[in-house]
Protein backbone atom coordinates (compact mmCIF):
# COMPACT_ATOMS: atom_id res chain seq x y z
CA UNK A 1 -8.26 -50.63 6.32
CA UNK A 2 -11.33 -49.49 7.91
CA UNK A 3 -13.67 -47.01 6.13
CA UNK A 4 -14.05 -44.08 8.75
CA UNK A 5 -17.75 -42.80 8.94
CA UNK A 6 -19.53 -39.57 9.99
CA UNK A 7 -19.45 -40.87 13.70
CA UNK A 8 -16.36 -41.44 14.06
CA UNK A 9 -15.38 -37.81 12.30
CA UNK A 10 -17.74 -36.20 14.83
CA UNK A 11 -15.40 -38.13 17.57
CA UNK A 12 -11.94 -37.04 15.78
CA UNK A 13 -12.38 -33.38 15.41
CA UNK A 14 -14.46 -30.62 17.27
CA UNK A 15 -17.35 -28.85 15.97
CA UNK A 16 -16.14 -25.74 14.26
CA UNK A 17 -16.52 -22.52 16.49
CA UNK A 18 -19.78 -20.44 16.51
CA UNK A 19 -18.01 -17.75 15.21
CA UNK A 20 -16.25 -19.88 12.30
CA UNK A 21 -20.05 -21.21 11.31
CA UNK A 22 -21.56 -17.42 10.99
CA UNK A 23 -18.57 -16.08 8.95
CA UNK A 24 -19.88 -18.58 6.16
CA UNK A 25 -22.52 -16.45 4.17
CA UNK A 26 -24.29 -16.47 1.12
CA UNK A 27 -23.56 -13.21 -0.65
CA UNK A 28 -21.03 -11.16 -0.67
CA UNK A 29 -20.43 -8.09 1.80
CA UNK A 30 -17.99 -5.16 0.88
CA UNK A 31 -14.29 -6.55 2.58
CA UNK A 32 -15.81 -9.90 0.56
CA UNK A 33 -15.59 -7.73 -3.07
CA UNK A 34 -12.55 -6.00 -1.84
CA UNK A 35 -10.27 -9.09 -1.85
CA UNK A 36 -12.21 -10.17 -5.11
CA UNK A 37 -11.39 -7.08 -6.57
CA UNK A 38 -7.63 -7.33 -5.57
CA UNK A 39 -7.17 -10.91 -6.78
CA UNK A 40 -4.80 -11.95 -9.24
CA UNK A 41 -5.48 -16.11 -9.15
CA UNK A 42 -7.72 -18.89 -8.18
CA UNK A 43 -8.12 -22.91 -8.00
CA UNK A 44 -11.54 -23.81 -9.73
CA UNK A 45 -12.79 -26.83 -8.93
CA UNK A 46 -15.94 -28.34 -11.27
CA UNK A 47 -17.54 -32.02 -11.66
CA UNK A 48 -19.35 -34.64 -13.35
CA UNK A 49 -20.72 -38.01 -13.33
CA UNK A 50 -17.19 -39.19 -14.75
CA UNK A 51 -15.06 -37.24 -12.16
CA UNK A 52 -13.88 -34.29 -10.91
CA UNK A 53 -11.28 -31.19 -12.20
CA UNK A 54 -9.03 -28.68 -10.87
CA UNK A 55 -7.63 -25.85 -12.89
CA UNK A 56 -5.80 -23.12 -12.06
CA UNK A 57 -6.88 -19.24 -13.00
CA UNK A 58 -4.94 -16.06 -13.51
CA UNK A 59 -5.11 -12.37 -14.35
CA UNK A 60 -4.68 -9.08 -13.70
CA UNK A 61 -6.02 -7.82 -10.37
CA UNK A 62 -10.06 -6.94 -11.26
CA UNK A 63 -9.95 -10.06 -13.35
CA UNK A 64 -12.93 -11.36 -11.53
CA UNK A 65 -15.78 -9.19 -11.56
CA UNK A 66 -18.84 -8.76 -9.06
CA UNK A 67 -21.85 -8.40 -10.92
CA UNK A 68 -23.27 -7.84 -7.39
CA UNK A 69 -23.28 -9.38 -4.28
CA UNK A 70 -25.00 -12.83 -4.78
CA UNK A 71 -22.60 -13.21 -8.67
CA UNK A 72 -19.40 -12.97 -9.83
CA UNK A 73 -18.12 -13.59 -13.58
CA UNK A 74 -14.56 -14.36 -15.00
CA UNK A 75 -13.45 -14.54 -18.56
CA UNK A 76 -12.93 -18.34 -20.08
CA UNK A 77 -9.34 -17.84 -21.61
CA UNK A 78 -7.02 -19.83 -23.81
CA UNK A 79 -5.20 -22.99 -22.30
CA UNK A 80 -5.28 -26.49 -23.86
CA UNK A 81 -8.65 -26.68 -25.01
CA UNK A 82 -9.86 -29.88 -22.81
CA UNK A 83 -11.92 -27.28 -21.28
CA UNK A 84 -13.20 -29.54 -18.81
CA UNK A 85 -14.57 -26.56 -16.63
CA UNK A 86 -17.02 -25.81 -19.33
CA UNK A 87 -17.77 -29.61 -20.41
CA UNK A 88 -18.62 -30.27 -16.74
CA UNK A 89 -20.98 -27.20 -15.97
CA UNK A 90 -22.94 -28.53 -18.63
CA UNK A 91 -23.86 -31.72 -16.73
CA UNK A 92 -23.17 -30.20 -13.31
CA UNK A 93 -23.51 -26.43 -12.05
CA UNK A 94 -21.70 -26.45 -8.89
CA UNK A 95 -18.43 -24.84 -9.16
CA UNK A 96 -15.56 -23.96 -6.21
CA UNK A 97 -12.98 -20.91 -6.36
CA UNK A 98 -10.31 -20.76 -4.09
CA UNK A 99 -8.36 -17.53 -4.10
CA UNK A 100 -4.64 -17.25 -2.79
CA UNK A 101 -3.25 -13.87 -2.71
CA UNK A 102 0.35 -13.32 -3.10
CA UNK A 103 1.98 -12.44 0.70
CA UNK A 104 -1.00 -12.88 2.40
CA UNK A 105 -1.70 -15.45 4.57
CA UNK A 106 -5.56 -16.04 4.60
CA UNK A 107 -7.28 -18.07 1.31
CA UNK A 108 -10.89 -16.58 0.15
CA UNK A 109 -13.67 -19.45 -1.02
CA UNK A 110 -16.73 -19.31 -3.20
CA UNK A 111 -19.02 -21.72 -3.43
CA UNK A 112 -21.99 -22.00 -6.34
CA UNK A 113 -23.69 -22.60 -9.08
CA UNK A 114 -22.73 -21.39 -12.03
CA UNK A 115 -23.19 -21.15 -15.74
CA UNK A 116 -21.15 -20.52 -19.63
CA UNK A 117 -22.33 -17.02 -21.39
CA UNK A 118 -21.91 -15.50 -24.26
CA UNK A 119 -23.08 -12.58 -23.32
CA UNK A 120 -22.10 -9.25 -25.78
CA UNK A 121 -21.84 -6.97 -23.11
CA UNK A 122 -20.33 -9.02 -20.15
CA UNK A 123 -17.41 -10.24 -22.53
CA UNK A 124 -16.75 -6.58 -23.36
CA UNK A 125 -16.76 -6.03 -19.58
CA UNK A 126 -13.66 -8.89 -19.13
CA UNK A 127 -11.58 -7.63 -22.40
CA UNK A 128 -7.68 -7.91 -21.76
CA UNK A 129 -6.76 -5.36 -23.60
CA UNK A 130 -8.07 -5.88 -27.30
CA UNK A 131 -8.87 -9.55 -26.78
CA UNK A 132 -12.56 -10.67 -25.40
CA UNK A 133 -13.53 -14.16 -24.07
CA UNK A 134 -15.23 -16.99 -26.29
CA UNK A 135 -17.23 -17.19 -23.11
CA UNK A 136 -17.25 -16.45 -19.33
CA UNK A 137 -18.26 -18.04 -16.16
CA UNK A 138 -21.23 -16.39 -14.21
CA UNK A 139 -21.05 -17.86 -10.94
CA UNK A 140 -23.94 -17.72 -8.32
CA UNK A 141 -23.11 -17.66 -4.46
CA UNK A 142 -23.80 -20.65 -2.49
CA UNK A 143 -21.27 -19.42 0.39
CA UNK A 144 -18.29 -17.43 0.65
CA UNK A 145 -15.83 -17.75 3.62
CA UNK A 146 -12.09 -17.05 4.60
CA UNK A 147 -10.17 -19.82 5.03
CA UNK A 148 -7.12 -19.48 7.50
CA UNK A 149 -3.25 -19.39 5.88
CA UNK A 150 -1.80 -22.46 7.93
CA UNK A 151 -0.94 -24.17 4.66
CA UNK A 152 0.47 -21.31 2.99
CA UNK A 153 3.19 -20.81 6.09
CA UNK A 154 3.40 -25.22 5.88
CA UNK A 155 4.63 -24.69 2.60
CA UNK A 156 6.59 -21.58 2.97
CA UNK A 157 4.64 -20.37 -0.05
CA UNK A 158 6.30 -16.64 -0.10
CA UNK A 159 9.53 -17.31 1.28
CA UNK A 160 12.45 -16.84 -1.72
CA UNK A 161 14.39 -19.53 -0.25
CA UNK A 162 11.48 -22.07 -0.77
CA UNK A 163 10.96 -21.50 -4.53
CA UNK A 164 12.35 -24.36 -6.54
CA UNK A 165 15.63 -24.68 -9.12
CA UNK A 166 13.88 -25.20 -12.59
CA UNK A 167 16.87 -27.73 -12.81
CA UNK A 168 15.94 -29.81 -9.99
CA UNK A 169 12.93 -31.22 -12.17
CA UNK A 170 12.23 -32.55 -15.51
CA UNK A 171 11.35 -29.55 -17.57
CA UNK A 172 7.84 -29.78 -20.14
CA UNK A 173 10.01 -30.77 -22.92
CA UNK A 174 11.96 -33.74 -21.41
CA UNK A 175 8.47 -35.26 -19.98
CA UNK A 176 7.00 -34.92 -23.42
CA UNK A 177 10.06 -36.57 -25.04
CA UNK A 178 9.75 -39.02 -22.22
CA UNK A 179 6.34 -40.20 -22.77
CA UNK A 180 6.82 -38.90 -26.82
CA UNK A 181 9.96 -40.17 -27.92
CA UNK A 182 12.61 -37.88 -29.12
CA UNK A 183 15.93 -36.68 -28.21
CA UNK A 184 17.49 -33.88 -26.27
CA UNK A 185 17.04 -31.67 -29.00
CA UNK A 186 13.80 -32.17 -29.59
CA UNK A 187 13.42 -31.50 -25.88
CA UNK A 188 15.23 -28.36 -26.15
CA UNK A 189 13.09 -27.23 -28.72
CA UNK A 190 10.06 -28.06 -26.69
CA UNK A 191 11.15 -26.04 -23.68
CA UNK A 192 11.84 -23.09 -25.62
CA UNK A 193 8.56 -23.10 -27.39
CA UNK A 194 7.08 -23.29 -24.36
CA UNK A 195 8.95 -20.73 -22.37
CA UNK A 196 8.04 -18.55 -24.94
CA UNK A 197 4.08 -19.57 -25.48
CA UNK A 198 3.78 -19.51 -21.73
CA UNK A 199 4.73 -16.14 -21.11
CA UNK A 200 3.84 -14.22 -23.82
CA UNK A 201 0.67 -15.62 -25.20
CA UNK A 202 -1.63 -15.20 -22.48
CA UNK A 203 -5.01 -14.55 -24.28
């Protein structure tokens, strides 16, 4: 197999439209912090000299604040504590968001630099109800663009019909068992736990 070069991607594929190349800016303008304000989950995507990571972020809508139109900040909350995010900003500062927004069909990127703080006053600011962050993310614009919904429609993202049986896949417990040892109790037990942990403790 051939390794395809810059050359022969300028031959494959057109140069994006003028307009396409001036919607990509490097601050934020107000229909920009409206969809911010409205989102309710993002794709961040971090790096370092031993790879790269993708993890998935969640909250209530508001959940990612603009501190103003060149920064936005989110709250660092509890998952499985690899918290390869935060390990990689240390070595590297770039950092991607990519927002989907439930029954829309257009994706929202951001593109910066960004860094972990403790600040007092900006965890207060991304409190979920009693609980504040260990840390948050404070995330300097690079660019921010809208990205067209073609994948969402490939994928029939919203449509009921296309959401999947739970049955139709090995559930968290079997895998673990799988890769664990166990038995179909012990699976059982697993899924149940997790159900439970999943839903209910979120921060």
């Amino acid at each position: 197999m051939s390794n395809v070069t810059g050359d022969d991607l300028d031959r494959l594929y057109a140069q994006p439209a003028e307009a396409i190349q001036r919607a990509v800016l490097p601050y934020l303008l107000p229909f920009h912090e409206a969809y911010v304000a409205a989102a309710t989950f993002f794709c961040l995507a971090s790096g370092c000299a031993l790879g790269l990571d993708a993890s998935p972020r969640g909250g209530p809508a508001g959940f990612v604040k603009v501190l103003d139109p060149h920064h936005v900040a989110f709250a660092d909350w509890p998952g499985n504590n690899r918290i390869e995010t935060m390990r990689n900003l240390v070595e590297d500062s770039r950092l991607a968001m990519l927002f989907l927004f439930p029954g829309l069909e257009v994706f929202l990127r951001i593109n910066g630099q960004a860094r972990i703080s403790t600040d007092v006053d900006l965890l207060e600011s991304l409190k979920e109800g009693q609980k504040a962050p260990k840390t948050a993310i404070v995330l300097a614009i690079d660019q921010v663009l809208f990205h067209c919904g073609k994948a969402i429609n490939r994928a029939r993202l919203w449509q009921p019909e296309a959401r999947l049986d739970r049955k139709s896949l090995p559930s968290v417990g079997q895998m673990k068992v799988a890769m664990a040892g166990g038995s179909p109790a012990d699976a059982e037990a697993v899924d149940t736990h997790y159900r439970n942990s999943v839903r209910n403790d979120l921060y």
